[in-house]
C-alpha atoms as a PDB file:
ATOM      1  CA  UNK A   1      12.732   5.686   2.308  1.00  0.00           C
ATOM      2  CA  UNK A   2      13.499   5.535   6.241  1.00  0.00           C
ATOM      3  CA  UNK A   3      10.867   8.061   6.246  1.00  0.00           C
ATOM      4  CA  UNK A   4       8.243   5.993   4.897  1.00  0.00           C
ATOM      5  CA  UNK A   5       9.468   2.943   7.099  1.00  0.00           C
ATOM      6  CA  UNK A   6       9.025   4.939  10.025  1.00  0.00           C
ATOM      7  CA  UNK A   7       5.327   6.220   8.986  1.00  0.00           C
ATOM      8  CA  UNK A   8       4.005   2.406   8.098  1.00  0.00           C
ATOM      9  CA  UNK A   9       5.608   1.372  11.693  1.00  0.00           C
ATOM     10  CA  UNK A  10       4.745   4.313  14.068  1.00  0.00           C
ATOM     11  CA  UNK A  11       1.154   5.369  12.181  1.00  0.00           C
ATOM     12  CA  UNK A  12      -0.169   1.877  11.504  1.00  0.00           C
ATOM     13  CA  UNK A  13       1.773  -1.541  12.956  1.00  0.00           C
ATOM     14  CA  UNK A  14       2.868  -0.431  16.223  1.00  0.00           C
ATOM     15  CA  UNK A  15      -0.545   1.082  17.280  1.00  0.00           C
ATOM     16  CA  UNK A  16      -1.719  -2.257  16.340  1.00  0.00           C
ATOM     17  CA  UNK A  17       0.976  -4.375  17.687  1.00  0.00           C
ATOM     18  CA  UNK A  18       1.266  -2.217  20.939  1.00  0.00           C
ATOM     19  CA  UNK A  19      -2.933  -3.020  21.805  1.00  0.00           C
ATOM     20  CA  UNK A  20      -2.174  -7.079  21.560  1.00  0.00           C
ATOM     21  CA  UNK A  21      -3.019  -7.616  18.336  1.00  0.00           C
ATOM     22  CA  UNK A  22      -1.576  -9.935  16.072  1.00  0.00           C
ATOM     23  CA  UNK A  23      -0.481  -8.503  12.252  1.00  0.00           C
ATOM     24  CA  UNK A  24      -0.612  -9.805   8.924  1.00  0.00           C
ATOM     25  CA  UNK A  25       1.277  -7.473   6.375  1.00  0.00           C
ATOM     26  CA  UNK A  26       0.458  -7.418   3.038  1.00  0.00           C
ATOM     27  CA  UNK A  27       2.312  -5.265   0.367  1.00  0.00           C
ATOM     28  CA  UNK A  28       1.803  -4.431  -3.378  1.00  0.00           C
ATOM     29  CA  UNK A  29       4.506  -3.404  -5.912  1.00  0.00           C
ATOM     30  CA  UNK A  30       6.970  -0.459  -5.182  1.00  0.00           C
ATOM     31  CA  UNK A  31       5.257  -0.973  -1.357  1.00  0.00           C
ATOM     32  CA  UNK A  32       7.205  -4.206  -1.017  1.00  0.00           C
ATOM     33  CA  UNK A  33      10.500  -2.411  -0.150  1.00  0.00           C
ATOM     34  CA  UNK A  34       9.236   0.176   2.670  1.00  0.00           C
ATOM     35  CA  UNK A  35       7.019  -2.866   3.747  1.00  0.00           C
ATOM     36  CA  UNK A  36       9.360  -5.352   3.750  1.00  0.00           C
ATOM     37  CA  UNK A  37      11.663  -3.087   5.926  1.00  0.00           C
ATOM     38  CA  UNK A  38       9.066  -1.862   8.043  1.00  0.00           C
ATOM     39  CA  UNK A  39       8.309  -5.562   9.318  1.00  0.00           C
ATOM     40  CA  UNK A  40      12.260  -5.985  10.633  1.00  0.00           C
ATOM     41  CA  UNK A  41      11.895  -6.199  14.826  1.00  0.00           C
ATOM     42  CA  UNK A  42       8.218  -6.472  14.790  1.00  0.00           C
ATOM     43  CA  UNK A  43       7.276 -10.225  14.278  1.00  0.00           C
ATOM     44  CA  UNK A  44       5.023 -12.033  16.321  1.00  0.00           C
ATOM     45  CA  UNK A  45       8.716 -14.208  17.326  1.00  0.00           C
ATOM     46  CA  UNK A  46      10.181 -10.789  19.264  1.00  0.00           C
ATOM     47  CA  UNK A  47       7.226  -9.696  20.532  1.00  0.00           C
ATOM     48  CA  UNK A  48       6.349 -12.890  22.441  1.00  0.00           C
ATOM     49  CA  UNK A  49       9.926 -12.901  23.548  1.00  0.00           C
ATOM     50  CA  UNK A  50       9.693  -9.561  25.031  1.00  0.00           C
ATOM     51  CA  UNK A  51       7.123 -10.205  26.734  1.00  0.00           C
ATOM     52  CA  UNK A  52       4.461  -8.640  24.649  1.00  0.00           C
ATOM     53  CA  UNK A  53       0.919 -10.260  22.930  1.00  0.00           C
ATOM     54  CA  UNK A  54       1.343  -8.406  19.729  1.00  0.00           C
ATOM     55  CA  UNK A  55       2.940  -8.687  16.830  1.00  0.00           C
ATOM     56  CA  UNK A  56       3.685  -9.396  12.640  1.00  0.00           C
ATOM     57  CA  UNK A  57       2.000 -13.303  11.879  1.00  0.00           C
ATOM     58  CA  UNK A  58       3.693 -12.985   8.325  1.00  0.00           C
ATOM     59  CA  UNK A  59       4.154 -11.035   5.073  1.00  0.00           C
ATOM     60  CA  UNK A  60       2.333 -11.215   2.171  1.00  0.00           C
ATOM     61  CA  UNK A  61       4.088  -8.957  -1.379  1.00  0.00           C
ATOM     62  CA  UNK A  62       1.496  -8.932  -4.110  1.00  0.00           C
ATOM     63  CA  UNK A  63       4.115  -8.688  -7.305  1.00  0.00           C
ATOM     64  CA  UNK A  64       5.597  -6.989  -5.179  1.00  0.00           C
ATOM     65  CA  UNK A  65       9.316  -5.574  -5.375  1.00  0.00           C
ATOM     66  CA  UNK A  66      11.183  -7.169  -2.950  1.00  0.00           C
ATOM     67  CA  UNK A  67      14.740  -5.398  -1.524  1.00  0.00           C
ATOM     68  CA  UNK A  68      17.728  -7.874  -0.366  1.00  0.00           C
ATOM     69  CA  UNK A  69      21.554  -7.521   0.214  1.00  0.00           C
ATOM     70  CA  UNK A  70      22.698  -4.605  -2.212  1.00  0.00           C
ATOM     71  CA  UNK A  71      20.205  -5.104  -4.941  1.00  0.00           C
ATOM     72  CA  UNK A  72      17.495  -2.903  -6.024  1.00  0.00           C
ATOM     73  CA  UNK A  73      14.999  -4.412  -8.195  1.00  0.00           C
ATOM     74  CA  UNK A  74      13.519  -1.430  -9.285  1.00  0.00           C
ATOM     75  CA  UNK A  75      16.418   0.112 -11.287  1.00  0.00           C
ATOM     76  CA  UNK A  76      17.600  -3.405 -12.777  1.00  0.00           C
ATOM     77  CA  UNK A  77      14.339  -4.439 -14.350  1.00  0.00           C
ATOM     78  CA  UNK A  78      14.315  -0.918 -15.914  1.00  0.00           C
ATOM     79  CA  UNK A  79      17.940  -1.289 -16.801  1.00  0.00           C
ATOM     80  CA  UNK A  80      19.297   1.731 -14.353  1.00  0.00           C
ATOM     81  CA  UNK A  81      17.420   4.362 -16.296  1.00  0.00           C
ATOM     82  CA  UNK A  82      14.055   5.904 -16.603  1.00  0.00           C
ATOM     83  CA  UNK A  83      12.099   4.705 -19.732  1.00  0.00           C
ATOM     84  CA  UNK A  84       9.352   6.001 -21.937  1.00  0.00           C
ATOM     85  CA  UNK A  85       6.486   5.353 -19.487  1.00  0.00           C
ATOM     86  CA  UNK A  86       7.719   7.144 -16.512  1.00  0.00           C
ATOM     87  CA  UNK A  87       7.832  10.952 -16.203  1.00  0.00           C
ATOM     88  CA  UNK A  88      10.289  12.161 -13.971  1.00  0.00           C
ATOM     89  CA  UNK A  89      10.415  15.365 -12.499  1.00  0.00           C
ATOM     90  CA  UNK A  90      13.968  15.312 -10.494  1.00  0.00           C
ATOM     91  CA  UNK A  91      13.257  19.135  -8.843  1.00  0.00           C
ATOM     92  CA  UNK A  92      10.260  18.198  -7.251  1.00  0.00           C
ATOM     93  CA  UNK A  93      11.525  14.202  -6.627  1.00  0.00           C
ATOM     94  CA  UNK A  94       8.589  12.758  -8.227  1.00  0.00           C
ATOM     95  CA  UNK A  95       7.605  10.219 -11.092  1.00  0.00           C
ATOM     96  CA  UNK A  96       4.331   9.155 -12.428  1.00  0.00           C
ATOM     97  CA  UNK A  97       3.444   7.240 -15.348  1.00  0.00           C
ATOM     98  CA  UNK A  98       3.415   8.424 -18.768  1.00  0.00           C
ATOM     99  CA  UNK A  99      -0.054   6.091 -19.833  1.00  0.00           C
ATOM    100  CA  UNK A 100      -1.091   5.257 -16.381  1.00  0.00           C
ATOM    101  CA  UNK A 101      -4.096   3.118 -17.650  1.00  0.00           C
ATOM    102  CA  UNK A 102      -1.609   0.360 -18.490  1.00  0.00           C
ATOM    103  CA  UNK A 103      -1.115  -0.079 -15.451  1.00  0.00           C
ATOM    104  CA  UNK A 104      -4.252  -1.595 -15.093  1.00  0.00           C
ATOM    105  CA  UNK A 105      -4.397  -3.833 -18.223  1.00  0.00           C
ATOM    106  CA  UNK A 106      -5.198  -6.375 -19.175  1.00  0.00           C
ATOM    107  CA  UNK A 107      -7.965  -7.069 -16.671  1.00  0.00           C
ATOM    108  CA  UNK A 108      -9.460  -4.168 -14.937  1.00  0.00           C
ATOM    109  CA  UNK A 109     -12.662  -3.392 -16.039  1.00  0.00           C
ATOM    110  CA  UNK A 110     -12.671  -0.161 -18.006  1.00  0.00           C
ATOM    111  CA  UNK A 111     -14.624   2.072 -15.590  1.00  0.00           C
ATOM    112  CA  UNK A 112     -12.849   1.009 -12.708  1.00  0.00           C
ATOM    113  CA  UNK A 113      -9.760   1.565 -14.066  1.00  0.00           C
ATOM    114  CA  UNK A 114     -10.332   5.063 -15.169  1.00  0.00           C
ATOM    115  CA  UNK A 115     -11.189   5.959 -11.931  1.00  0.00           C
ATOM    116  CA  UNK A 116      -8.415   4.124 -10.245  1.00  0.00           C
ATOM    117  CA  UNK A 117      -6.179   6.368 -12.574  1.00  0.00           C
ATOM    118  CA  UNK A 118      -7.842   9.852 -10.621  1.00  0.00           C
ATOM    119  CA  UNK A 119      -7.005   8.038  -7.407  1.00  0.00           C
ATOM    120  CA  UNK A 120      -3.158   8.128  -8.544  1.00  0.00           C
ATOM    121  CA  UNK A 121      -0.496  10.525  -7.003  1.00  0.00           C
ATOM    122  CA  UNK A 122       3.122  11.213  -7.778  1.00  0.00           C
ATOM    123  CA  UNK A 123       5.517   9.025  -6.612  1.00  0.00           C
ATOM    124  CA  UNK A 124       9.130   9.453  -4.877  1.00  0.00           C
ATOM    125  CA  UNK A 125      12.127   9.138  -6.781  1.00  0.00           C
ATOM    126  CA  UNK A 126      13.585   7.662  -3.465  1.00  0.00           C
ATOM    127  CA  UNK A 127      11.239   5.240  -2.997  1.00  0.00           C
ATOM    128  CA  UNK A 128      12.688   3.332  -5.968  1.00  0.00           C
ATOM    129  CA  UNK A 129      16.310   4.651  -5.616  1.00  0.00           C
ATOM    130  CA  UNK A 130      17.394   5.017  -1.843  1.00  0.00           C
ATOM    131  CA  UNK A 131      16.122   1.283  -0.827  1.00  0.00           C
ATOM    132  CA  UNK A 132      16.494  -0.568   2.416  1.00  0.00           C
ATOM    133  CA  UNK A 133      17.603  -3.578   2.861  1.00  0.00           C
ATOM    134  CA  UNK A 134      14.730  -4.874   3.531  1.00  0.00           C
ATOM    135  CA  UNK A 135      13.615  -8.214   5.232  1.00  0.00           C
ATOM    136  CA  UNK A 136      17.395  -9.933   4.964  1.00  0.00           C
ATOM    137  CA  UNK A 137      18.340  -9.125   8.208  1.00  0.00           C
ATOM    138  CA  UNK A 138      14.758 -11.431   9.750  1.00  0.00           C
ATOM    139  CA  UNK A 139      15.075 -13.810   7.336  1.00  0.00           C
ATOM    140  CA  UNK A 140      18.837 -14.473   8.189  1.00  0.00           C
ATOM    141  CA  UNK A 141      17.648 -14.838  12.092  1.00  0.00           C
ATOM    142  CA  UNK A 142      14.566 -17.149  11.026  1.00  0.00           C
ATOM    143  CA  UNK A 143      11.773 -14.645  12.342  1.00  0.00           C
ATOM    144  CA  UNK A 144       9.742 -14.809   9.657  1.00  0.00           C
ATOM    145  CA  UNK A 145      10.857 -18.627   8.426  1.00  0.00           C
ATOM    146  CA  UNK A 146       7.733 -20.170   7.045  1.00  0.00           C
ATOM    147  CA  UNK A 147       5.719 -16.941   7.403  1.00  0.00           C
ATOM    148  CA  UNK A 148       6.749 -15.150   4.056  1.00  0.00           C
ATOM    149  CA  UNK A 149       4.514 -15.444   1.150  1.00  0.00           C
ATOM    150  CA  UNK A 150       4.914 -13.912  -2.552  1.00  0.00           C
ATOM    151  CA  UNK A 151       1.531 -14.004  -4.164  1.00  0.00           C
ATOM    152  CA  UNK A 152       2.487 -14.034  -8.388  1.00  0.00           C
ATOM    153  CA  UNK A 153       0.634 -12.478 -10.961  1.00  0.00           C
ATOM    154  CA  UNK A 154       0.731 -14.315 -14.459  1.00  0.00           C
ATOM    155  CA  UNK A 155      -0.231 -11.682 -16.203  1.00  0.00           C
ATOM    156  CA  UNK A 156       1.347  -8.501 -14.800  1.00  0.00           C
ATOM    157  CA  UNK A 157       2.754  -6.050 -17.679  1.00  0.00           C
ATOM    158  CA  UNK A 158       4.266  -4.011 -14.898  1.00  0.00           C
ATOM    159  CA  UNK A 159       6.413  -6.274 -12.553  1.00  0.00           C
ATOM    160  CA  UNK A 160       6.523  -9.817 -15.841  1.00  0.00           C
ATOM    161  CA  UNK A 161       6.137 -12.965 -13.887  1.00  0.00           C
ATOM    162  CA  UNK A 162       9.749 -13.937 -14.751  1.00  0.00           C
ATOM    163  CA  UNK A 163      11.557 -10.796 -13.316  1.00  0.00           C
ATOM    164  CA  UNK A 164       8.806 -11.715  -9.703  1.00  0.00           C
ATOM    165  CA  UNK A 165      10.512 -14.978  -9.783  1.00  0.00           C
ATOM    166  CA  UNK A 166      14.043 -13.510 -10.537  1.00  0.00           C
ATOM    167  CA  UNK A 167      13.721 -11.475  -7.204  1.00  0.00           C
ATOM    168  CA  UNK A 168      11.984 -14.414  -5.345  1.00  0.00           C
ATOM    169  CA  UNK A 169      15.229 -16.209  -6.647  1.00  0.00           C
ATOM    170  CA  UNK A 170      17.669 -13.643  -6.125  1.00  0.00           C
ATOM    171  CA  UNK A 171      16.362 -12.938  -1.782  1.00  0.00           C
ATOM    172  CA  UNK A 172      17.508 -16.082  -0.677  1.00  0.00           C
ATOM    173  CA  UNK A 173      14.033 -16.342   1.058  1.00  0.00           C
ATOM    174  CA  UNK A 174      12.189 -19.358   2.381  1.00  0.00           C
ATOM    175  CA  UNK A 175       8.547 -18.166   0.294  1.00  0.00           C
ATOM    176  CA  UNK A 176       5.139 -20.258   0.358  1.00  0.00           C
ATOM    177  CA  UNK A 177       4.306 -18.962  -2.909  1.00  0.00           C
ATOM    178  CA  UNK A 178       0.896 -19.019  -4.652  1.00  0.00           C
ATOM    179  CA  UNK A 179      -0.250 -17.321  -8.207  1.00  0.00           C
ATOM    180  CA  UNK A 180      -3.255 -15.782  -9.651  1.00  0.00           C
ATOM    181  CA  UNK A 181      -3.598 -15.493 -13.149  1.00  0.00           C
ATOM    182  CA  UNK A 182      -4.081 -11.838 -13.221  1.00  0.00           C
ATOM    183  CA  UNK A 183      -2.439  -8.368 -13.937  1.00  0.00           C
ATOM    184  CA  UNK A 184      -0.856  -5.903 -11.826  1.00  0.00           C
ATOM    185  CA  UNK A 185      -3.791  -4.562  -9.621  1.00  0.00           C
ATOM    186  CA  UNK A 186      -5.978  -8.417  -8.316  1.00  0.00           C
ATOM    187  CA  UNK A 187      -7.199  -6.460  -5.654  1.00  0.00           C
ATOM    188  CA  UNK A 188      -9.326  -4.787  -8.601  1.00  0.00           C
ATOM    189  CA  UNK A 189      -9.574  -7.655 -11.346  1.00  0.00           C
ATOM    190  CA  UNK A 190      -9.917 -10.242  -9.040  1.00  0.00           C
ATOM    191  CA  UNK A 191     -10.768  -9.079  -5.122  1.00  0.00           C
ATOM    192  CA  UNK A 192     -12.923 -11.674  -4.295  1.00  0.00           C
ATOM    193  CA  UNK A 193     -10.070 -14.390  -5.479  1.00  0.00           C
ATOM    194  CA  UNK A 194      -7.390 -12.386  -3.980  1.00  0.00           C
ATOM    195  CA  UNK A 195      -9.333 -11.953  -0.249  1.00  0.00           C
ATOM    196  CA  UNK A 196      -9.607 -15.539   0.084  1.00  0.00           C
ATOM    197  CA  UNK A 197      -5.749 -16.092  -0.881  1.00  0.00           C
ATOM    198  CA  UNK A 198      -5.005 -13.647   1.854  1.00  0.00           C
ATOM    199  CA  UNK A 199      -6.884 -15.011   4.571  1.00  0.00           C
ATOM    200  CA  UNK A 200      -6.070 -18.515   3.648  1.00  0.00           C
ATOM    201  CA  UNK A 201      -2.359 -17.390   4.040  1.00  0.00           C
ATOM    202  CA  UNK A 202      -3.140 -15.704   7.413  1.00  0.00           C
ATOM    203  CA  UNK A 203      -4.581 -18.567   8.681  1.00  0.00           C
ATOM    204  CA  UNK A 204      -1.322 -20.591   7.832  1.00  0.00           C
ATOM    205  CA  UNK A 205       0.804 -18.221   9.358  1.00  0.00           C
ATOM    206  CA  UNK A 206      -1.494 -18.242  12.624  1.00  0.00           C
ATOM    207  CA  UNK A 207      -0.793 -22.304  12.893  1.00  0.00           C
END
């Protein structure tokens, strides 16, 4: 996990952050704990304290895991073990999903879904199990207050809508929430809906 922290800040915020410009990090699913970690020390709050123009507006998760204190998410909504729809292959470190065209239902289009299914890779078995703790550590020093949103989807199969609000629950956060009445992938069912909940958040955070 510190691994992928490290890649999201050093290959894509900092270069961002370090030319002036201002940040808005948005973060899907699993994403939501390397994401949510990756944003600690980089808000727009240091940055302008230090001296510098750059920096992270706000975060957006999209039913997204989020990571806070000792808990991990992950491995509680699935009960601390690896069910039916995950194949896990614990020499190489990897998992994928046993029917991975669920993971589009119920409202991706057929075609697109199929070929979002060739786009999928393997994922790491410590991307789920060795988690940071994420944003507390901000949240507790009020860099992000006001600036965290949790965009819910109603009808997600893959994160249900009452184990997104158990986590929003659970963090302790101060979230501007909004919800979409869609599955687990908007940014294919519903991209033009989802775009204009995303920039309408940006443009809150920027106020």
């Amino acid at each position: 996990m510190s691994k992928d922290i490290l890649a999201i800040q050093q290959q894509i915020l900092r270069p961002l952050i370090d030319k002036g410009q201002d940040v808005v990090l948005v973060a899907h699913s699993v994403a939501g704990y390397a994401g949510g970690a990756a944003a600690l020390g980089l808000s727009k709050t240091v940055g302008t304290a230090a001296g510098k123009r750059g920096g992270i507006l706000g975060v957006i998760f999209i039913a997204a895991f989020l990571s806070y204190r000792d808990a991990k998410p992950f491995l509680k909504l699935t009960n601390g073990s690896w069910p039916s729809e995950y194949t896990v292959d614990e020499d190489k470190g990897v998992w994928t999903f046993t029917e991975p065209s669920k993971l589009y239902e119920p409202d991706v289009p057929k075609l697109l879904a199929s070929e979002a299914v060739a786009a999928l890779r393997p994922m790491s078995l410590r991307a789920v199990v060795d988690i940071s703790p994420g944003l507390v550590t901000d949240w507790a020093k009020s860099f992000y207050k006001g600036r965290m949103a949790y965009i819910r989807c109603t009808k997600d199969a893959q994160v249900p809508l009452a184990f997104q609000d158990l986590m929003l629950e659970e963090s302790g956060g101060e979230w501007i929430i909004r919800s979409m009445d869609a599955g687990h992938s908007p940014f294919l069912s519903a991209p033009a809906e989802l775009a204009k909940i995303i920039v309408s958040l940006a443009e809150e955070f920027a106020d």
